[in-house]
PDB file of N, CA and C in Angstrom:
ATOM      1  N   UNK A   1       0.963  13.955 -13.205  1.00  0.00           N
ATOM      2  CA  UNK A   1       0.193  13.209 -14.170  1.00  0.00           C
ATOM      3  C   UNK A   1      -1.028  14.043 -14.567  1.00  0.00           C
ATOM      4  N   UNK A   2      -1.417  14.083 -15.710  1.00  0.00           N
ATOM      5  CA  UNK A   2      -2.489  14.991 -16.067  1.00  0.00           C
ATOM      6  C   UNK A   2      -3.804  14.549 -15.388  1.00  0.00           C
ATOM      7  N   UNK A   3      -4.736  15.216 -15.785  1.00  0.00           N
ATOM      8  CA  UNK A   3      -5.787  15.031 -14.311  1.00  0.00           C
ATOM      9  C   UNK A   3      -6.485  13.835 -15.599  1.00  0.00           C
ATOM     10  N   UNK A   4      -6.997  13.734 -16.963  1.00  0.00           N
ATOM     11  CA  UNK A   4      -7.245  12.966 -17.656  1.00  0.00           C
ATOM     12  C   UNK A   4      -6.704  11.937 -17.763  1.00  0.00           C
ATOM     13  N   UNK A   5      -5.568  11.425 -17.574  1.00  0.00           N
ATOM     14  CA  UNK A   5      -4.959  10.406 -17.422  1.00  0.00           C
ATOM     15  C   UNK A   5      -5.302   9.728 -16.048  1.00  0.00           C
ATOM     16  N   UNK A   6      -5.157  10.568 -14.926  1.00  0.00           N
ATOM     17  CA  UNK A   6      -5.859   9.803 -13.613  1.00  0.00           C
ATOM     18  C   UNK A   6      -7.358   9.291 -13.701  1.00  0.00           C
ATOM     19  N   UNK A   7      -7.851  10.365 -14.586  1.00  0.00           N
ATOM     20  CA  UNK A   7      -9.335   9.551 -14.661  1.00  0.00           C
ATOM     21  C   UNK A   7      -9.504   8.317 -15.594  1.00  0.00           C
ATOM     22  N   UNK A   8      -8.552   8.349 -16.599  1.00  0.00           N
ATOM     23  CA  UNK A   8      -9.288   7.111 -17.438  1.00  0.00           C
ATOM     24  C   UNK A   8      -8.635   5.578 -16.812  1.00  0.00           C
ATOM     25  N   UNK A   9      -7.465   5.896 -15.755  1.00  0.00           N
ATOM     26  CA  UNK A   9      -6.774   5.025 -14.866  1.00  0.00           C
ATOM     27  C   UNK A   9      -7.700   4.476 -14.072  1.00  0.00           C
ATOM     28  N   UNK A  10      -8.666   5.418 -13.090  1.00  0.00           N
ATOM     29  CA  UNK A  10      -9.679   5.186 -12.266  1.00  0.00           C
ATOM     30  C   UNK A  10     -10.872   4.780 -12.693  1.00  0.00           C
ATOM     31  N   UNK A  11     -11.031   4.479 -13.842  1.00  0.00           N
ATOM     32  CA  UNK A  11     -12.348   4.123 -14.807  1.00  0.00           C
ATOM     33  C   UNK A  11     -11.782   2.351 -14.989  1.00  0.00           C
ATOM     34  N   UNK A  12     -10.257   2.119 -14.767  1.00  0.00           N
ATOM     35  CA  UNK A  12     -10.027   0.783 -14.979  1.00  0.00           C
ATOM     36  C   UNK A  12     -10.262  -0.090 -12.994  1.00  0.00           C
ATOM     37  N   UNK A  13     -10.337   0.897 -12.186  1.00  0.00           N
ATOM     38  CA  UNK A  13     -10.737   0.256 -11.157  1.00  0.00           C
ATOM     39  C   UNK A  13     -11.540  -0.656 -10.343  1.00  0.00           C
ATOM     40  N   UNK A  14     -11.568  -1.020  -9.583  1.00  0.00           N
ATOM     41  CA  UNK A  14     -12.651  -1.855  -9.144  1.00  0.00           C
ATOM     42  C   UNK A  14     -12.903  -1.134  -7.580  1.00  0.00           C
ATOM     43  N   UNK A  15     -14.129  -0.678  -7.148  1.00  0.00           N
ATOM     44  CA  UNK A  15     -13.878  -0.232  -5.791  1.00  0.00           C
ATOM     45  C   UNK A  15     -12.832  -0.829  -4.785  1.00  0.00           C
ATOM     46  N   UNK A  16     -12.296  -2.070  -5.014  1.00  0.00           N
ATOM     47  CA  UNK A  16     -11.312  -2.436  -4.088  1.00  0.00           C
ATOM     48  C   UNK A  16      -9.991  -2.584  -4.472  1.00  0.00           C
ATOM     49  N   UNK A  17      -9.588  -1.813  -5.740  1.00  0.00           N
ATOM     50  CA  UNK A  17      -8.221  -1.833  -6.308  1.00  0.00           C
ATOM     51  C   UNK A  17      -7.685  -0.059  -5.746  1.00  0.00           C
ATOM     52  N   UNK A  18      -6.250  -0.663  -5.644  1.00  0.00           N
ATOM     53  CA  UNK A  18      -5.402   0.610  -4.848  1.00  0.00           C
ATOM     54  C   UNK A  18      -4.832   1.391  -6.647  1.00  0.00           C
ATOM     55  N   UNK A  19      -4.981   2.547  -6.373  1.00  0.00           N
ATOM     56  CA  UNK A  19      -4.392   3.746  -7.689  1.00  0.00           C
ATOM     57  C   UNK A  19      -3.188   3.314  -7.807  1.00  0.00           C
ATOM     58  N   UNK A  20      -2.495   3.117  -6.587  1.00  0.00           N
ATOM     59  CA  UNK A  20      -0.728   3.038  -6.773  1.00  0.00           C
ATOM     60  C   UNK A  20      -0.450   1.732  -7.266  1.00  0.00           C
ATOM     61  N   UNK A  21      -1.510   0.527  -6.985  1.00  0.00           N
ATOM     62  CA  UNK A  21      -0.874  -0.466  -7.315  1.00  0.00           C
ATOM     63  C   UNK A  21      -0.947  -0.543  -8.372  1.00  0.00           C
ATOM     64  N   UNK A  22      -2.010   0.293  -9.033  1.00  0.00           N
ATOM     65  CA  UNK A  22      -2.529  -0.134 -10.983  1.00  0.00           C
ATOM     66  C   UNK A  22      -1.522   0.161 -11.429  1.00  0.00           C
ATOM     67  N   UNK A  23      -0.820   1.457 -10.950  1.00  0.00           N
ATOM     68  CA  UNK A  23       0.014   2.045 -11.768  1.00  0.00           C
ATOM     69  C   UNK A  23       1.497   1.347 -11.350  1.00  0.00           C
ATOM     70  N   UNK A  24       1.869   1.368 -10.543  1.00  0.00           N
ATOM     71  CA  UNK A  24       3.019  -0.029 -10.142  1.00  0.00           C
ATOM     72  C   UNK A  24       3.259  -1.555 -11.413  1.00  0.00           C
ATOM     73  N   UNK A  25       1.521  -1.548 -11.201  1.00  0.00           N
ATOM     74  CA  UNK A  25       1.443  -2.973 -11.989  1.00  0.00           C
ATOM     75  C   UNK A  25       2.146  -2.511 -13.454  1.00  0.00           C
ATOM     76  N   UNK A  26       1.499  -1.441 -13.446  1.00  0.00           N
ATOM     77  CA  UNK A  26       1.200  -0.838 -15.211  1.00  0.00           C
ATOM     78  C   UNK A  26       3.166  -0.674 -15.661  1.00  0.00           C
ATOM     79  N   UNK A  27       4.031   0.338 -14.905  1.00  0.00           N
ATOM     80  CA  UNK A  27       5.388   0.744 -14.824  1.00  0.00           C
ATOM     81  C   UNK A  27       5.910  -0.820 -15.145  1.00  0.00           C
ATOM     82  N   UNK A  28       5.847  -1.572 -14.207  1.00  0.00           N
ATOM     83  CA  UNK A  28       6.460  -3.094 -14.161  1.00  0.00           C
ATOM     84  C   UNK A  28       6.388  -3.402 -15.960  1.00  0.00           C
ATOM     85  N   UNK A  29       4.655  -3.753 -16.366  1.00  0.00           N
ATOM     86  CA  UNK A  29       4.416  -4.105 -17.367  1.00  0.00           C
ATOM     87  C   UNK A  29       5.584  -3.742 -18.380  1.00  0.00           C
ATOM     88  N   UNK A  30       5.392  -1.968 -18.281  1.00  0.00           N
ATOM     89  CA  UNK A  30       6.493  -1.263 -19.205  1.00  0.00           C
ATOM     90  C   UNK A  30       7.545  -2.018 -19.234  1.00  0.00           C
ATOM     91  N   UNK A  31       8.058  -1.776 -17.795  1.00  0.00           N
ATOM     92  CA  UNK A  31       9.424  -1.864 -18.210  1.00  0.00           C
ATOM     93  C   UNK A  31       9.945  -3.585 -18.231  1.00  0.00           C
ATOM     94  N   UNK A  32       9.280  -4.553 -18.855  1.00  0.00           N
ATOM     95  CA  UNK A  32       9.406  -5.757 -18.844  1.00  0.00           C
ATOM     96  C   UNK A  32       9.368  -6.260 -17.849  1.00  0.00           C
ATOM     97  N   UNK A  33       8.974  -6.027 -16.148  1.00  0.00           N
ATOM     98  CA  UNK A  33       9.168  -7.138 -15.099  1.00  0.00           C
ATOM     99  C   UNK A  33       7.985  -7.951 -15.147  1.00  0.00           C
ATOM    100  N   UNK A  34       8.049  -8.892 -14.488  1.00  0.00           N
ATOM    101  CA  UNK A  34       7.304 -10.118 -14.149  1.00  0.00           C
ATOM    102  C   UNK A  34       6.192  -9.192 -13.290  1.00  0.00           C
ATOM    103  N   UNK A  35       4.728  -9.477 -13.666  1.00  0.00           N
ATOM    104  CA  UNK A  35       3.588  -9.006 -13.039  1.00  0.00           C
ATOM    105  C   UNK A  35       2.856 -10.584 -11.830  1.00  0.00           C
ATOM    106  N   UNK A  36       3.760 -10.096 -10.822  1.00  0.00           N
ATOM    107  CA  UNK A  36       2.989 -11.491  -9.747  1.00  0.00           C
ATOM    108  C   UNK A  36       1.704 -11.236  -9.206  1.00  0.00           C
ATOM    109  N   UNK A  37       1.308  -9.948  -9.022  1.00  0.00           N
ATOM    110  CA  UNK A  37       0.027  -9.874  -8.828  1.00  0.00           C
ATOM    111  C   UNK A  37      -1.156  -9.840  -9.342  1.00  0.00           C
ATOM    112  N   UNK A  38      -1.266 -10.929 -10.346  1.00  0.00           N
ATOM    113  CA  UNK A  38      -2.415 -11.130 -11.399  1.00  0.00           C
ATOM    114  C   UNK A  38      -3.768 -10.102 -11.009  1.00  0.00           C
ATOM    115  N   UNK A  39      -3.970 -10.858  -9.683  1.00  0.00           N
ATOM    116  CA  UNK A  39      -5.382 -10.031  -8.818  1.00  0.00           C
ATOM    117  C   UNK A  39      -5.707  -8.408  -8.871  1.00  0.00           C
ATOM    118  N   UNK A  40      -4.522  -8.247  -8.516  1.00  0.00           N
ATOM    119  CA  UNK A  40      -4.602  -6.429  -9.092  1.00  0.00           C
ATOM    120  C   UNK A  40      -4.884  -5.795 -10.349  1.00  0.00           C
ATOM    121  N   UNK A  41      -5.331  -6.969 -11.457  1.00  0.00           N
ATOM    122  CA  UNK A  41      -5.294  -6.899 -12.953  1.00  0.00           C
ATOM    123  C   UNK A  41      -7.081  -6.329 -13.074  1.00  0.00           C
ATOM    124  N   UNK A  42      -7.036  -5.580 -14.065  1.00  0.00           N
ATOM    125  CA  UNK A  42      -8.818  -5.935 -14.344  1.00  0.00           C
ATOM    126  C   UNK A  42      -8.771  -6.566 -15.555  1.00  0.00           C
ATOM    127  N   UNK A  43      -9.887  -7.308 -15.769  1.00  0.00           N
ATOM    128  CA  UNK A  43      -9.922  -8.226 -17.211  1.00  0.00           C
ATOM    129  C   UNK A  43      -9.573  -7.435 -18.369  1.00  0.00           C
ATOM    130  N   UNK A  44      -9.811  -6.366 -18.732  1.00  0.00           N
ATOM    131  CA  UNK A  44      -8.821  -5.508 -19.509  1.00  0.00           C
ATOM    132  C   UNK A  44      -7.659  -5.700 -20.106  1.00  0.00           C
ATOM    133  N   UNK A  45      -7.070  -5.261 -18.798  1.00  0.00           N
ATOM    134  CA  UNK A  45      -5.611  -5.508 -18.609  1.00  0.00           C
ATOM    135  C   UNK A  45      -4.874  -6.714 -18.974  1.00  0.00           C
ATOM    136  N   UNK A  46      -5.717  -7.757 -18.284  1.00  0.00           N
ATOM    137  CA  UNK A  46      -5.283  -9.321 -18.572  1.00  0.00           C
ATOM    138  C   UNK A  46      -4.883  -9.246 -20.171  1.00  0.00           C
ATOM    139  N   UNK A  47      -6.175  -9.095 -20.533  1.00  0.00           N
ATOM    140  CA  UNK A  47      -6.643  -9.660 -22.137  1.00  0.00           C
ATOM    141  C   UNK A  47      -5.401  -8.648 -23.375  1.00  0.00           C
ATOM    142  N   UNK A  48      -5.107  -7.288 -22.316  1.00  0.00           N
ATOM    143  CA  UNK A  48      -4.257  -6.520 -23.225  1.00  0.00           C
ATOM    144  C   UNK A  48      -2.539  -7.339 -22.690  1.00  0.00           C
ATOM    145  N   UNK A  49      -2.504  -7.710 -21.589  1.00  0.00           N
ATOM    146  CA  UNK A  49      -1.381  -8.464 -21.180  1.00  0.00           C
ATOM    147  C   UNK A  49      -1.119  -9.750 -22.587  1.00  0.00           C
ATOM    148  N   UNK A  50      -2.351 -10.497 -22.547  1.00  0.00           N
ATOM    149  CA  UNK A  50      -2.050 -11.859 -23.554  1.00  0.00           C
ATOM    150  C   UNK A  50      -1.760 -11.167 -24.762  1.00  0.00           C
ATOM    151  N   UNK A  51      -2.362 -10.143 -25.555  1.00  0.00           N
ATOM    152  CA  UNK A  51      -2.166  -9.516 -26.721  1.00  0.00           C
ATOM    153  C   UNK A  51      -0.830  -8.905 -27.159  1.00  0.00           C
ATOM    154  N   UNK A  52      -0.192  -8.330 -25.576  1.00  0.00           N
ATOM    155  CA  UNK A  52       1.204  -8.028 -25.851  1.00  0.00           C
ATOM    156  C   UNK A  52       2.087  -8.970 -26.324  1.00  0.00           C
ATOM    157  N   UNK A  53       1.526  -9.669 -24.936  1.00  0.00           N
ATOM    158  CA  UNK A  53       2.730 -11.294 -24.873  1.00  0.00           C
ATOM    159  C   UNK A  53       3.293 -11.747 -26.232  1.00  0.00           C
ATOM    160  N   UNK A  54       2.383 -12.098 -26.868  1.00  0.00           N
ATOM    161  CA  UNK A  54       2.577 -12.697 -28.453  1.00  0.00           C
ATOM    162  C   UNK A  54       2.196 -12.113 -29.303  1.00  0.00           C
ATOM    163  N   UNK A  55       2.907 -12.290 -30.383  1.00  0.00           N
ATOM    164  CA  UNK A  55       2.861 -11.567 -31.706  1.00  0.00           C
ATOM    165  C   UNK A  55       1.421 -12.245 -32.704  1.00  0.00           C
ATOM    166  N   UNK A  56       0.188 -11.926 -32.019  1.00  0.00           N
ATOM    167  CA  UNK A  56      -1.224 -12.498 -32.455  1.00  0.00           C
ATOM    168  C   UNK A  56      -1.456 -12.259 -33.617  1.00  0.00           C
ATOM    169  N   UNK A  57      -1.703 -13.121 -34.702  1.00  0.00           N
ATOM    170  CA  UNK A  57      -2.566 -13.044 -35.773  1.00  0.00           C
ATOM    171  C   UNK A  57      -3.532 -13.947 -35.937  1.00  0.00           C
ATOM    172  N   UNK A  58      -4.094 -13.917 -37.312  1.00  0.00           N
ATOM    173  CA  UNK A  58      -5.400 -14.316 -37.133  1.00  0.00           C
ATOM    174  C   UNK A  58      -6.575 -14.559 -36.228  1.00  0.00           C
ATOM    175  N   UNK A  59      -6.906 -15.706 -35.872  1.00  0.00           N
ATOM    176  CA  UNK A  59      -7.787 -16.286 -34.899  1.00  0.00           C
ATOM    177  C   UNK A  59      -7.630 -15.731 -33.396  1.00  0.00           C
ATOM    178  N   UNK A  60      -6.429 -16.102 -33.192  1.00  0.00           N
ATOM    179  CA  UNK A  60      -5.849 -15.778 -31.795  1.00  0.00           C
ATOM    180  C   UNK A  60      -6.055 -14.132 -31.499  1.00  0.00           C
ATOM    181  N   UNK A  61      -5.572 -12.997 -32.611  1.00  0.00           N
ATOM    182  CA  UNK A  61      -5.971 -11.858 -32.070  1.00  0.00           C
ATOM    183  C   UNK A  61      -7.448 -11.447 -32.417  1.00  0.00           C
ATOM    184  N   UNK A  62      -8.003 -12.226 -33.387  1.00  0.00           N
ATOM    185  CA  UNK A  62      -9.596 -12.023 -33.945  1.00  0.00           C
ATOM    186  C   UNK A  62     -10.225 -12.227 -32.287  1.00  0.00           C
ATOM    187  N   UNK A  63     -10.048 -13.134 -31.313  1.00  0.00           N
ATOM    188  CA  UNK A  63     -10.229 -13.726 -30.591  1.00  0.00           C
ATOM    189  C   UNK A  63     -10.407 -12.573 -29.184  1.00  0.00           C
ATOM    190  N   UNK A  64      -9.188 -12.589 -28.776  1.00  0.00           N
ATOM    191  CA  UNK A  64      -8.320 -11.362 -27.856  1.00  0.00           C
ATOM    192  C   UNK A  64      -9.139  -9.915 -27.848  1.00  0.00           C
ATOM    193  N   UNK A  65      -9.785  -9.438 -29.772  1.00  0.00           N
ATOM    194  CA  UNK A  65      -9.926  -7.690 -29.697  1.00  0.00           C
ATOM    195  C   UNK A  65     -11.467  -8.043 -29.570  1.00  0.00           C
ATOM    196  N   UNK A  66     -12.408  -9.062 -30.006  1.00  0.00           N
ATOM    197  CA  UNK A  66     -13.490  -9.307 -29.834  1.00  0.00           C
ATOM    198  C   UNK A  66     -13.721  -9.696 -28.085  1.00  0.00           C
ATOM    199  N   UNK A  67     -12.807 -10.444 -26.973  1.00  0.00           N
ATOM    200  CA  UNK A  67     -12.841 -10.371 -25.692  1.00  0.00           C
ATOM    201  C   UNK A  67     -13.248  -8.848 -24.981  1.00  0.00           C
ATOM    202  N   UNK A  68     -11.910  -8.054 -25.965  1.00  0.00           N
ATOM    203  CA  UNK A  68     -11.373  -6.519 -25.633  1.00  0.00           C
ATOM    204  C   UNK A  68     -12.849  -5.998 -25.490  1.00  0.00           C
ATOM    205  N   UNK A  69     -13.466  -5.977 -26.770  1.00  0.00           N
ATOM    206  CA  UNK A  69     -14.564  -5.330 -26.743  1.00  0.00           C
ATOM    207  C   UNK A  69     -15.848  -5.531 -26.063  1.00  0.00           C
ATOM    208  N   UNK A  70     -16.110  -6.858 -25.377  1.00  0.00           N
ATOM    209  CA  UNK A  70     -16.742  -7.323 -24.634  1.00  0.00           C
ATOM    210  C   UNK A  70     -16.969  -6.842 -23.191  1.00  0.00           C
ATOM    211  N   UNK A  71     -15.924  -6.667 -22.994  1.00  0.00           N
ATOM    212  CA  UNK A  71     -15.603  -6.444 -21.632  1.00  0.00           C
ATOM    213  C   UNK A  71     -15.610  -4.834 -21.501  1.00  0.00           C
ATOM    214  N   UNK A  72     -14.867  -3.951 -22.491  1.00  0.00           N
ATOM    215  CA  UNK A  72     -14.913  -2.957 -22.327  1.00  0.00           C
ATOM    216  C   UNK A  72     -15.965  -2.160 -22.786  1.00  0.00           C
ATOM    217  N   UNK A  73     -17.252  -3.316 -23.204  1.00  0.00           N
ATOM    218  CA  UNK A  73     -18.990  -2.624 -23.231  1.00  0.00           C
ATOM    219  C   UNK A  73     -19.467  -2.777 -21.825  1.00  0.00           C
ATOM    220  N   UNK A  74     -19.292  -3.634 -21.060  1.00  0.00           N
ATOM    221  CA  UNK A  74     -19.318  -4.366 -19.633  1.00  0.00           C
ATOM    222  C   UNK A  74     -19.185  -3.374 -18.490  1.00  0.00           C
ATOM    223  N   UNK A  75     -17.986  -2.358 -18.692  1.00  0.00           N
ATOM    224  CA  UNK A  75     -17.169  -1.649 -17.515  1.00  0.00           C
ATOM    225  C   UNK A  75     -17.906  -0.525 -17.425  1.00  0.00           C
TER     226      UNK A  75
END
């Protein structure tokens, strides 16, 4: 994995989140499985999880990229 890619991975961490699991979580995401470990999520993730989920317009994604940006002034 490029060494830039590990870092902007580790920038989504929380001192008590495991590297392997982000990326576990992240592979799953890909490849359509069921993500049971919400907890391993950072709010990020969540908020890009709901955005995938459904095909958002208007309000709902006005909603979602204004969260996005909130959070990712926050981190």
């Amino acid at each position: 994995m490029p060494p830039g890619l590990l870092d902007d991975i580790d920038a989504q961490l929380s001192h008590k989140m495991s590297r392997s699991n982000w990326i576990r979580g992240a592979c799953d995401l890909k490849l359509g499985k069921d993500v049971t470990e919400v907890a391993d999520l950072t709010d990020i993730q969540l908020v890009n999880v709901l955005r995938n989920r459904c095909n958002y317009e208007g309000p709902g994604e006005a909603i979602l990229k204004s969260l996005l940006e909130i959070l990712s002034k926050s981190s």
